[in-house]
Protein backbone atom coordinates (compact mmCIF):
# COMPACT_ATOMS: atom_id res chain seq x y z
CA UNK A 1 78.18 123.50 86.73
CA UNK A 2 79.24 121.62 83.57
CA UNK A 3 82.35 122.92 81.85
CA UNK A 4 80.10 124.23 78.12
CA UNK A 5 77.31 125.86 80.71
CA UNK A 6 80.72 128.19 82.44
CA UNK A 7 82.07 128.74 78.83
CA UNK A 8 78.77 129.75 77.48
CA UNK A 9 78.12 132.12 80.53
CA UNK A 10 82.00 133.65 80.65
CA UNK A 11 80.99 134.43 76.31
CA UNK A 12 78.03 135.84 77.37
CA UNK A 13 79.74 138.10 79.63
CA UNK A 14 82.08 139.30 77.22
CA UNK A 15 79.54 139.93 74.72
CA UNK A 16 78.24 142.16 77.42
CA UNK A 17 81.06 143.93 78.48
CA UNK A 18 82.78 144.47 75.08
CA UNK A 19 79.14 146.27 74.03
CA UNK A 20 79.49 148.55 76.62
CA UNK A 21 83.02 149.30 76.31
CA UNK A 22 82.62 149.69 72.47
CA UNK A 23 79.39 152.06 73.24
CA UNK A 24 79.43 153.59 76.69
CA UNK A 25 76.42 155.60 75.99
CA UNK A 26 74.06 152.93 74.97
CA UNK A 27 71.67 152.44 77.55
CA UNK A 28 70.46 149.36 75.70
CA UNK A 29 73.88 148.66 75.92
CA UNK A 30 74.40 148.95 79.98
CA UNK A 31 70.44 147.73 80.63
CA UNK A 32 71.55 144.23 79.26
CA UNK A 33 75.36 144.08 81.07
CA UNK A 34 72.67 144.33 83.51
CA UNK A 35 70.54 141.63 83.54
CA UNK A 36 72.95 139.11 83.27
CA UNK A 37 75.00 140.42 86.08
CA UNK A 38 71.61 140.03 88.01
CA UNK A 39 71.01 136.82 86.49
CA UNK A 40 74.37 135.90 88.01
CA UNK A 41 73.69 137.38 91.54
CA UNK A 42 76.04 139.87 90.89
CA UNK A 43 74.11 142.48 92.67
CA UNK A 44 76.69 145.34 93.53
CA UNK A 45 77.73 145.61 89.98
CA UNK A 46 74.29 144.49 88.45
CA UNK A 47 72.41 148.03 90.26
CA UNK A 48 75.60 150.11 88.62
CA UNK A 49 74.88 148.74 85.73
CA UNK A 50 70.87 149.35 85.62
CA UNK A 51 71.55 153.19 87.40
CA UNK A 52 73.96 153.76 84.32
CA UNK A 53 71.49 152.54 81.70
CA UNK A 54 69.18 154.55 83.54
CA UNK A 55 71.12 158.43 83.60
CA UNK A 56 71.22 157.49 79.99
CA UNK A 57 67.87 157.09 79.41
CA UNK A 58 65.57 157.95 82.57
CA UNK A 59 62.09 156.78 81.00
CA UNK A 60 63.54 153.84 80.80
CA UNK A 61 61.19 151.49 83.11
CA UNK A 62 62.90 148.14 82.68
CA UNK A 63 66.29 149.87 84.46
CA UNK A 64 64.56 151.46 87.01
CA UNK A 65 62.53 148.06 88.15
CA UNK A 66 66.00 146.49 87.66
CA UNK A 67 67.69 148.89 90.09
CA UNK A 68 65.03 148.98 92.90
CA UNK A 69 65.25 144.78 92.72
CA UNK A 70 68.83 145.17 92.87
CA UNK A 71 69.00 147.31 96.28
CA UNK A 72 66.10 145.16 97.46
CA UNK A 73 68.47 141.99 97.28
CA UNK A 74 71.45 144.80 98.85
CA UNK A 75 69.33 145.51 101.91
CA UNK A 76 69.21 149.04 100.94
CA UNK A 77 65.28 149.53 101.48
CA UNK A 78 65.28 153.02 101.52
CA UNK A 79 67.45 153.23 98.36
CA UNK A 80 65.04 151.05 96.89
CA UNK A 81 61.68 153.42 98.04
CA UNK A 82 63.27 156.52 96.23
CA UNK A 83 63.58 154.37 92.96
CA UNK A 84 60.64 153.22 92.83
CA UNK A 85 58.99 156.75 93.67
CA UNK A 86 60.27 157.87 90.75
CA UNK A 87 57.51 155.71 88.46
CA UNK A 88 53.82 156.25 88.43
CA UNK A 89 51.74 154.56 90.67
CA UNK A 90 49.55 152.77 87.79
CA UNK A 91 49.87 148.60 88.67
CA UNK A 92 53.00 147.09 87.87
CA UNK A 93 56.45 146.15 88.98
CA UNK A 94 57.42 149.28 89.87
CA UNK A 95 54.26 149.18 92.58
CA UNK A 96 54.73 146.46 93.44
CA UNK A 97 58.73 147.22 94.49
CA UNK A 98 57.47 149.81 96.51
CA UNK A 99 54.62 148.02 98.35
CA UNK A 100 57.40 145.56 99.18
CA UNK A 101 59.96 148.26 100.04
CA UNK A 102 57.07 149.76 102.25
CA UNK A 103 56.08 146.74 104.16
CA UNK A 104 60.30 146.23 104.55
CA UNK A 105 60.20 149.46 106.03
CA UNK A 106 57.14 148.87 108.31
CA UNK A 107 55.36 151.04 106.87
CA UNK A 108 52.36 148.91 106.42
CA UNK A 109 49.42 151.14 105.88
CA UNK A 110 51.18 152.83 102.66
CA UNK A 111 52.59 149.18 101.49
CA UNK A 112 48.56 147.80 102.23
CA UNK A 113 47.41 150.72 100.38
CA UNK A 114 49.75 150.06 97.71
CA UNK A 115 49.11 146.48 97.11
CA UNK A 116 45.48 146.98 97.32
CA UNK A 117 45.80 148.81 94.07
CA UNK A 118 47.37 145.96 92.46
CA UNK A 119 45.18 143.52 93.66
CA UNK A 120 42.35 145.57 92.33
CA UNK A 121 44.03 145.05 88.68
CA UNK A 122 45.06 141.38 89.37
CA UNK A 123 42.66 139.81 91.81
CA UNK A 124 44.34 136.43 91.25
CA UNK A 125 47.95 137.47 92.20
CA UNK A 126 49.65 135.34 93.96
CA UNK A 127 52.37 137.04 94.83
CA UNK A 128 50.68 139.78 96.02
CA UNK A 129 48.30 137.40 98.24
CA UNK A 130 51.45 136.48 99.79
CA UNK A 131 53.14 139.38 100.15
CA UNK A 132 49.62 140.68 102.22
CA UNK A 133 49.20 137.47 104.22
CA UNK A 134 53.10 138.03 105.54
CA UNK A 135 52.24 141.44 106.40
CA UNK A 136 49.47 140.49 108.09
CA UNK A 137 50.99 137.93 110.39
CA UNK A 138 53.56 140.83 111.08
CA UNK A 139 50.83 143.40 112.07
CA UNK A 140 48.37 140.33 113.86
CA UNK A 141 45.65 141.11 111.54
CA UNK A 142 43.99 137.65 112.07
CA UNK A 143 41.17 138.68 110.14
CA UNK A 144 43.02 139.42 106.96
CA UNK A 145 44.99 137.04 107.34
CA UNK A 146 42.61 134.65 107.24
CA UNK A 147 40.75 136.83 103.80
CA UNK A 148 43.90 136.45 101.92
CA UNK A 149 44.92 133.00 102.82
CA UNK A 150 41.28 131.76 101.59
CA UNK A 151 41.84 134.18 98.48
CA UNK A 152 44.87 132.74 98.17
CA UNK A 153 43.75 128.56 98.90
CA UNK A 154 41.21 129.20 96.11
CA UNK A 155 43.59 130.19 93.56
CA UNK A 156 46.42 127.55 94.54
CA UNK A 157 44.86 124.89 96.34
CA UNK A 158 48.36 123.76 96.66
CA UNK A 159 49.61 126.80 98.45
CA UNK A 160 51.92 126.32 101.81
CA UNK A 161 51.39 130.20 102.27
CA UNK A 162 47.72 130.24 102.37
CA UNK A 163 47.66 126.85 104.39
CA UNK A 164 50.35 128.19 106.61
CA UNK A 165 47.81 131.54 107.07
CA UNK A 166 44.86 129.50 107.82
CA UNK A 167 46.86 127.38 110.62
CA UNK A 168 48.05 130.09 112.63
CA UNK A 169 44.70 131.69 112.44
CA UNK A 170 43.17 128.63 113.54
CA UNK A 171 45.58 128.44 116.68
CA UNK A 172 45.47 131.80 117.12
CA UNK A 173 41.40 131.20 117.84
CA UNK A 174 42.03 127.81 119.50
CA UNK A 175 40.20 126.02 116.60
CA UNK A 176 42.40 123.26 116.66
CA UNK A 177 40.82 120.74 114.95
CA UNK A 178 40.69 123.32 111.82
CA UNK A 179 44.58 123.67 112.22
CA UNK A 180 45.59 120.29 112.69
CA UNK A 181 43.69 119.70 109.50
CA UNK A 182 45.44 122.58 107.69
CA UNK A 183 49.29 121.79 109.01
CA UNK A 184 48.75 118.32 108.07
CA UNK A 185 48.14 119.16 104.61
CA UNK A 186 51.35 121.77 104.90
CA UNK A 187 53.42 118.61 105.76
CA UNK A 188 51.93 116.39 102.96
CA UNK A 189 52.99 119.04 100.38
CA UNK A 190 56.54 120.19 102.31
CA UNK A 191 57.24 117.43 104.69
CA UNK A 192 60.65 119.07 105.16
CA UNK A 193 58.57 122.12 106.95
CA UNK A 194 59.61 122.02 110.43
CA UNK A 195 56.77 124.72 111.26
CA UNK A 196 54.25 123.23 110.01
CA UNK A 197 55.42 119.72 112.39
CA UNK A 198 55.88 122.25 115.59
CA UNK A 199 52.09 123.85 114.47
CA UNK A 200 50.66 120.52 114.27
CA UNK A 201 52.01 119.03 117.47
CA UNK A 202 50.29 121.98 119.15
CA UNK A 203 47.39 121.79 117.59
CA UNK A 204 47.28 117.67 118.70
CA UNK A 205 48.45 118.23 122.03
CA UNK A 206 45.66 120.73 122.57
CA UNK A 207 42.91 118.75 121.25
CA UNK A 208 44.62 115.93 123.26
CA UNK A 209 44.57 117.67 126.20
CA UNK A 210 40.61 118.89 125.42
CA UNK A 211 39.81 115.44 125.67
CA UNK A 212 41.41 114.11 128.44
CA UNK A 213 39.92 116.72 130.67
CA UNK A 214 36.51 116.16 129.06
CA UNK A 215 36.88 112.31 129.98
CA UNK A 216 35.93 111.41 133.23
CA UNK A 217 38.40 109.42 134.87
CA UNK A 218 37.43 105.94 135.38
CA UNK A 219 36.51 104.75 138.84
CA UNK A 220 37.76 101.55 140.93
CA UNK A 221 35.13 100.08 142.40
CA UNK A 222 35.23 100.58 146.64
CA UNK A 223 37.45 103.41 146.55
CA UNK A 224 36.10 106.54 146.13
């Protein structure tokens, strides 16, 4: 990192730190010390931060969507739930940190019911196409799996989630052809994927294979 990008950054921090020191009861104050410690990874001291801005001022969304991200990143899924429990269940962030502390937890009905509701109010979400196709691969839903990635291909043709989706469904039902055709395009767009090399070596092998024992072998004349 280049010597004015550290010294901008450590001012930045100050600027922070001396506001909060200056004005310990500002949630505005804490809620921004906040952000840039999250901005810098910091996430121990970036969820104090938020859950301090947020005593001070509990309606105060941006904190709590802050915090739950922050515990997220900690591991601390449960933590994470009982933020995000605390907002309403309209569609937004806050949903969508507890569909994705939900389907953490394994709790994929409530998580499934959860993003449903935001892909009601944003049809074309990505993030929340992904987010469903994962959880389907973890609960071997083929058949959503296969909804979403489609959902998900139309949006962003470009998509190595909804390709990588529509391969394993494809091997999963032995249409190999269909997911040699689909992991090929995975490693034209990431041709650093090593699953989608292992997914389309299967895939050839087994239409290899198909074809070889389709084939009659070829006979030598006197020998039967």
């Amino acid at each position: 990192m280049p010597d004015e990008i550290k010294t901008e950054l450590m001012d930045q921090a100050l600027d922070h730190f001396s506001a909060v020191i200056a004005d310990p009861d500002n949630s505005a104050a804490h809620l921004n010390l906040a952000i840039w410690l999250q901005h810098a990874e910091r996430w121990d001291a970036a969820a104090q931060a938020f859950h301090r801005a947020l005593c001070l001022e509990p309606q105060r969304e941006a904190a709590r969507i802050g915090l739950g991200a922050c515990l997220l990143k900690l591991d601390r899924i449960e933590d994470a739930l009982e933020v995000f429990n605390h907002g309403d269940d309209a569609p937004g962030p806050a949903l969508f940190g507890k569909a994705v502390a939900l389907q953490l937890l394994h709790r994929f009905d409530e998580a499934e019911s959860a993003y449903e509701i935001l892909l009601e109010a944003g049809p074309n979400s990505e993030e929340t196409l992904a987010n469903l196709i994962a959880m389907s691969a973890e609960t071997r839903d083929l058949e959503n799996m296969r909804e979403h990635s489609q959902k998900l291909l139309s949006i962003a043709p470009q998509s190595a989630v909804a390709l990588q989706g529509l391969a394993t469904v494809a091997l999963e039902r032995r249409d190999n052809h269909a997911a040699a055709k689909y992991c090929d395009r995975i490693v034209e767009l990431a041709p650093d994927c090593l699953e989608g090399w292992h997914n389309l070596r299967i895939a050839l092998d087994r239409i290899l294979s198909a074809f070889t024992v389709s084939k009659p072998a070829a006979s030598i004349p006197g020998v039967r």
